[in-house]
Each structure stands twice: as C-alpha cells, then as structure tokens.
Protein backbone atom coordinates (compact mmCIF):
# COMPACT_ATOMS: atom_id res chain seq x y z
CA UNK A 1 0.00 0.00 0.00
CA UNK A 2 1.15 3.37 -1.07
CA UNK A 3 1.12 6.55 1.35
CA UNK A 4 -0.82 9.31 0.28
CA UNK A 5 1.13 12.83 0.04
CA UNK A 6 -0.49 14.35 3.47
CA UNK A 7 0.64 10.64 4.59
CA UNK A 8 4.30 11.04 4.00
CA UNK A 9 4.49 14.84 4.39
CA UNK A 10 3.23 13.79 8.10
CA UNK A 11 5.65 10.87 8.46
CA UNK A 12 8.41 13.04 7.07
CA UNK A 13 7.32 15.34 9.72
CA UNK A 14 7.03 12.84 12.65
CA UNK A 15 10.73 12.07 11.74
CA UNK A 16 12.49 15.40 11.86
CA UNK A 17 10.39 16.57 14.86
CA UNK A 18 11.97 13.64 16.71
CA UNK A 19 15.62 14.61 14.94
CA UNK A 20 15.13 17.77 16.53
CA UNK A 21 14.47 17.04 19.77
CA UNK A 22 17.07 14.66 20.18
CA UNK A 23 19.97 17.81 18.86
CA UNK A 24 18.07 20.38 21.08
CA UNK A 25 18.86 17.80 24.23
CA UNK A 26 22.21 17.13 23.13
CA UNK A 27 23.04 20.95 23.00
CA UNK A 28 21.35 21.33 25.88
CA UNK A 29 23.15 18.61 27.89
CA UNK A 30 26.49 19.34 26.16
CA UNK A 31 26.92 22.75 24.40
CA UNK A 32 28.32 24.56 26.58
CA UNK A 33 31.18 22.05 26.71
CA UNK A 34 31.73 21.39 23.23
CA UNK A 35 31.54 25.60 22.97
CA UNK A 36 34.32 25.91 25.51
CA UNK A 37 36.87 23.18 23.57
CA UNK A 38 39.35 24.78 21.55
CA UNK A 39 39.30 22.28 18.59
CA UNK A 40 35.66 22.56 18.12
CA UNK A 41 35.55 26.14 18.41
CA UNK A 42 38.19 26.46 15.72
CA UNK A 43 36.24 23.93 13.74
CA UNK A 44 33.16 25.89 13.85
CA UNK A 45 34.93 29.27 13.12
CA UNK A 46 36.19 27.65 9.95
CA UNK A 47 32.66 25.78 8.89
CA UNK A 48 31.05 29.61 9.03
CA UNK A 49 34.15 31.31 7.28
CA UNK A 50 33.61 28.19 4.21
CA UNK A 51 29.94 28.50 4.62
CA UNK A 52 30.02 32.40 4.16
CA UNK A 53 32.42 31.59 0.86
CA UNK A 54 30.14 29.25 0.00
CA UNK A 55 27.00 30.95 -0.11
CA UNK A 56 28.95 34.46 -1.26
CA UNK A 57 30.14 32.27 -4.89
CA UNK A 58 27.08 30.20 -5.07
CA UNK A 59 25.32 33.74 -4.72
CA UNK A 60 27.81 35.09 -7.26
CA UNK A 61 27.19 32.60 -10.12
CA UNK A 62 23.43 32.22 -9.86
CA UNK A 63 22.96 28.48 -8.17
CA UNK A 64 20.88 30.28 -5.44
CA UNK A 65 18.73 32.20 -7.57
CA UNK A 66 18.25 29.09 -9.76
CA UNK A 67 17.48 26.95 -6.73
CA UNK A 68 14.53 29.32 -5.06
CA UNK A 69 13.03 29.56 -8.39
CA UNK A 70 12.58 26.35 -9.25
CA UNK A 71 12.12 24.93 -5.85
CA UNK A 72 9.73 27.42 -4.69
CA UNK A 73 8.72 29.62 -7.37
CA UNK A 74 7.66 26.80 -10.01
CA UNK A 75 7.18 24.37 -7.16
CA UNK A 76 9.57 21.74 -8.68
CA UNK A 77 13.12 20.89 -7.47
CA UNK A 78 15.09 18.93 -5.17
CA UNK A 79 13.57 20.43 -2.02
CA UNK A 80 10.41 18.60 -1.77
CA UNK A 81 8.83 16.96 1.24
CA UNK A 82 11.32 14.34 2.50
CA UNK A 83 14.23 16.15 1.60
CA UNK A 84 14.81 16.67 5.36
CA UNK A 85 15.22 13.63 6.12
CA UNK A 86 18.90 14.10 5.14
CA UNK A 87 19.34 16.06 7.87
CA UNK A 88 21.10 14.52 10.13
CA UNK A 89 21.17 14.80 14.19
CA UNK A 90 24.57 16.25 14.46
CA UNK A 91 23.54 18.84 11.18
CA UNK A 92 20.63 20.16 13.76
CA UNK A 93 23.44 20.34 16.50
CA UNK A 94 25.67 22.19 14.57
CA UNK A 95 23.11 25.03 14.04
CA UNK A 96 22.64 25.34 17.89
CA UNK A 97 26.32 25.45 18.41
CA UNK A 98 26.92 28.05 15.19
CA UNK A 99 23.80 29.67 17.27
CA UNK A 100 21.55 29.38 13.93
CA UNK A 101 17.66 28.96 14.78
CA UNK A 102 16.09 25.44 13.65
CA UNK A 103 12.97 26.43 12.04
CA UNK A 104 10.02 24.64 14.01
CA UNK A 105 7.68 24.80 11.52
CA UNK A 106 7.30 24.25 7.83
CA UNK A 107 7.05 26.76 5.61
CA UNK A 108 6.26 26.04 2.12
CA UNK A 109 3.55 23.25 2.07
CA UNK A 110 5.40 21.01 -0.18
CA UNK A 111 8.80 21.91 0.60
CA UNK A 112 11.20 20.32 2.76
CA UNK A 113 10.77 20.80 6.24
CA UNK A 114 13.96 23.97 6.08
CA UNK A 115 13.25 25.44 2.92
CA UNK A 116 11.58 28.81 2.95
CA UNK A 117 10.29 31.35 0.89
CA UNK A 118 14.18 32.65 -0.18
CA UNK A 119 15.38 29.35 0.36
CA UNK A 120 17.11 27.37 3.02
CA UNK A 121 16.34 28.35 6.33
CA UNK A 122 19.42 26.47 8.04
CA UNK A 123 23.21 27.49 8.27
CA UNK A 124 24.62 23.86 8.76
CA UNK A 125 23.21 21.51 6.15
CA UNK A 126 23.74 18.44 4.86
CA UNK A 127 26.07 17.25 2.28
CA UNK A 128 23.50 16.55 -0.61
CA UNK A 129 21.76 20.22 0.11
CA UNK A 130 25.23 21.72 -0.43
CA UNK A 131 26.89 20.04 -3.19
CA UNK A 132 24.44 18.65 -5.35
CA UNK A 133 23.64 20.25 -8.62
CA UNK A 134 21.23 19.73 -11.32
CA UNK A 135 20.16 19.58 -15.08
CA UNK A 136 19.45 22.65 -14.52
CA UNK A 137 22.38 24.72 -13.41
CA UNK A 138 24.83 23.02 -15.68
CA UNK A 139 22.38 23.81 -18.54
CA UNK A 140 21.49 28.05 -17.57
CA UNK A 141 25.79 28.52 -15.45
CA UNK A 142 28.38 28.35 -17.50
CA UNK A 143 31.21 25.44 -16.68
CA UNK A 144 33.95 27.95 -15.42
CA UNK A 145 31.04 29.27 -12.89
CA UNK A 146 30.14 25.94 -11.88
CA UNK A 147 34.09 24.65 -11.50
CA UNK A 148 34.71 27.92 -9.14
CA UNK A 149 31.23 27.13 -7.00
CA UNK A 150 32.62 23.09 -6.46
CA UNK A 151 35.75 24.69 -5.88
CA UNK A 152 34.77 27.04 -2.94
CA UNK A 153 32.50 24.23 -1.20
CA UNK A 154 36.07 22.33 -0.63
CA UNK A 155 36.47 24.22 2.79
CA UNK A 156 33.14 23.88 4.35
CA UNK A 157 32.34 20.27 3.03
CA UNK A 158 35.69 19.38 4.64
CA UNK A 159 35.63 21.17 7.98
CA UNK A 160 31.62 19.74 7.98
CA UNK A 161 33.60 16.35 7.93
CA UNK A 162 35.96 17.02 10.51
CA UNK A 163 33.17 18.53 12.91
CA UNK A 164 30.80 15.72 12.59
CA UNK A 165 33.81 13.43 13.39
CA UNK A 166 34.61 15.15 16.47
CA UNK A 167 31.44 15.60 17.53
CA UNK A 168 30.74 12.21 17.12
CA UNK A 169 33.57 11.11 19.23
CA UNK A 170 32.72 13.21 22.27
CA UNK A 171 29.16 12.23 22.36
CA UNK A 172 30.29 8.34 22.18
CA UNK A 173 32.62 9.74 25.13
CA UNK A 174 30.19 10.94 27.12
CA UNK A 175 27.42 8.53 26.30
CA UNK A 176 28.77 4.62 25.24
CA UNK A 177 29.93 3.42 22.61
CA UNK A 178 26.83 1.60 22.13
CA UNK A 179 25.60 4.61 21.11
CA UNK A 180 22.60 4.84 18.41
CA UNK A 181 24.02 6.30 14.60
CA UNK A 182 23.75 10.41 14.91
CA UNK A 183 24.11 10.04 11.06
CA UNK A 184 21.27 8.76 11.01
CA UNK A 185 18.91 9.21 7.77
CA UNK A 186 15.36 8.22 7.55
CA UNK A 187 13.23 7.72 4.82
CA UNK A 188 10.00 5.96 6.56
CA UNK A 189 7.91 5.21 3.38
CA UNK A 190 11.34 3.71 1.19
C-alpha cells in the first residue's frame, strides 16, 4: 500500500520533529562544553568562514537564484517533502552550536521541512543540500562558474567532515559506545 502525500508529508514530519528534539537535548546537555573546547571552536569558526564563501560564490554565479526559483517559485526541485530527512542529528546540532535557529515549523507546504520562501532556512546543512547540482544549473551557469562554485565548497564540506567526526567522538565519550548512529537518515515510506 502506497502513502498518500499528506501521509508522507506527516511521516516526514514525525521524523524530523523527533531529529530535533534529540539535537536540542544534546546541545542542551552538552553545548556549553563542546563551545568551551578549543578544537571545536576552531572547527566551527572555519565551517562559518567556508559556509560564508560558500554561499557568497554560489550567490555570485546564480545556483541560489536558480534553486529558489525552481524549488519554490515553479514548485519543482530537489527540495520537496522528504528532503529533510537528510538532515542529520549532528547537522541540527551544529546550528545550535553556530547559534543558527532550527525552524520549528514548515514553511512552504510542499517543501522540505527547512526550505523557505528565499530558500534554506538552516546554516549547517547536509552534504547533498550543499553540493548537489542539477540539469538545470549546468544547462542556464556556465562550466567555469560551476568549477569555481565546487571549488569554494572544498572548505566547508571538509571542515563539515571534521566537525561531525569530532562531535561524534565526544558524544560516544560521554554517552557509550553503544551509542545509536547520529548520522542517522530516515526515509520511513522507502
């Protein structure tokens, strides 16, 4: 039996919601620790400075623009309901720590749980969101655009890396190894 759109939208829902309150807790329990170590301070200092690149060439060459328009504009795109659940438990986390609001609510019906009317509404996000491109940008950017944009991602997509590693490793630390996957991805009606 097949889900119904409402169905999965509410599933998709049910499964971020929880995603959420698991990286609230954990910030809560432990951000003030993790914010007060040296390494993951200067982790976190270099994620923003690659995400601010980031954004500033993908803003440069058009990818944005492209994105919004055909995600929420036209209502097509990548960031449909379900897309969230890419979003991982230490992605959430690393908003709180970068002191980014989660949205709590969605905002375009059938849009992914983050995306908003300009966009995505969260500063950490996951690999796909970031370097995944379409049909459509290689068709409307030219090549030397879209080498520089791949180019510039190289510093956040490796400090994003490095940060879920060590944040991994202290929460194991602090919590068992037995420890349930933080990387977690869930796609309830695949």
């Amino acid at each position: 039996m097949s889900l119904t759109p409402e169905e999965k939208k509410a599933q998709a829902t049910a499964v971020i919601r929880e995603k959420m309150a698991r990286a609230q807790e954990l910030f809560t329990r432990f951000g003030q620790d993790f914010l007060s170590e040296e390494g993951i301070v200067r982790l976190l200092r270099r994620y923003r400075q690659g995400i601010e690149r980031s954004n500033q060439a993908m803003a440069q060459v058009g990818t944005f623009a492209e994105c919004k328009v055909c995600s929420v504009d036209e209502g097509r795109g990548c960031c449909k309901v379900g897309l969230e659940n890419e979003t991982t438990v230490i992605i959430l986390l690393l908003n709180h720590l970068l002191d980014h609001p989660v949205p709590q609510e969605r905002e375009v019906e059938e849009g992914c749980f983050f995306v908003g009317k300009q966009g995505c509404r969260l500063l950490a996000k996951p690999y796909l969101c970031r370097d995944y491109f379409c049909r459509r940008h290689f068709e409307k950017i030219a090549k030397e655009k879209m080498i520089f944009v791949t180019q510039e991602l190289h510093q956040e997509l490796e400090t994003l890396y490095l940060l879920e590693e060590a944040l991994i490793k202290r929460l194991r630390e602090r919590l068992g190894g037995f420890l349930l996957d933080f990387q977690t991805r869930n796609y309830p009606w695949w």
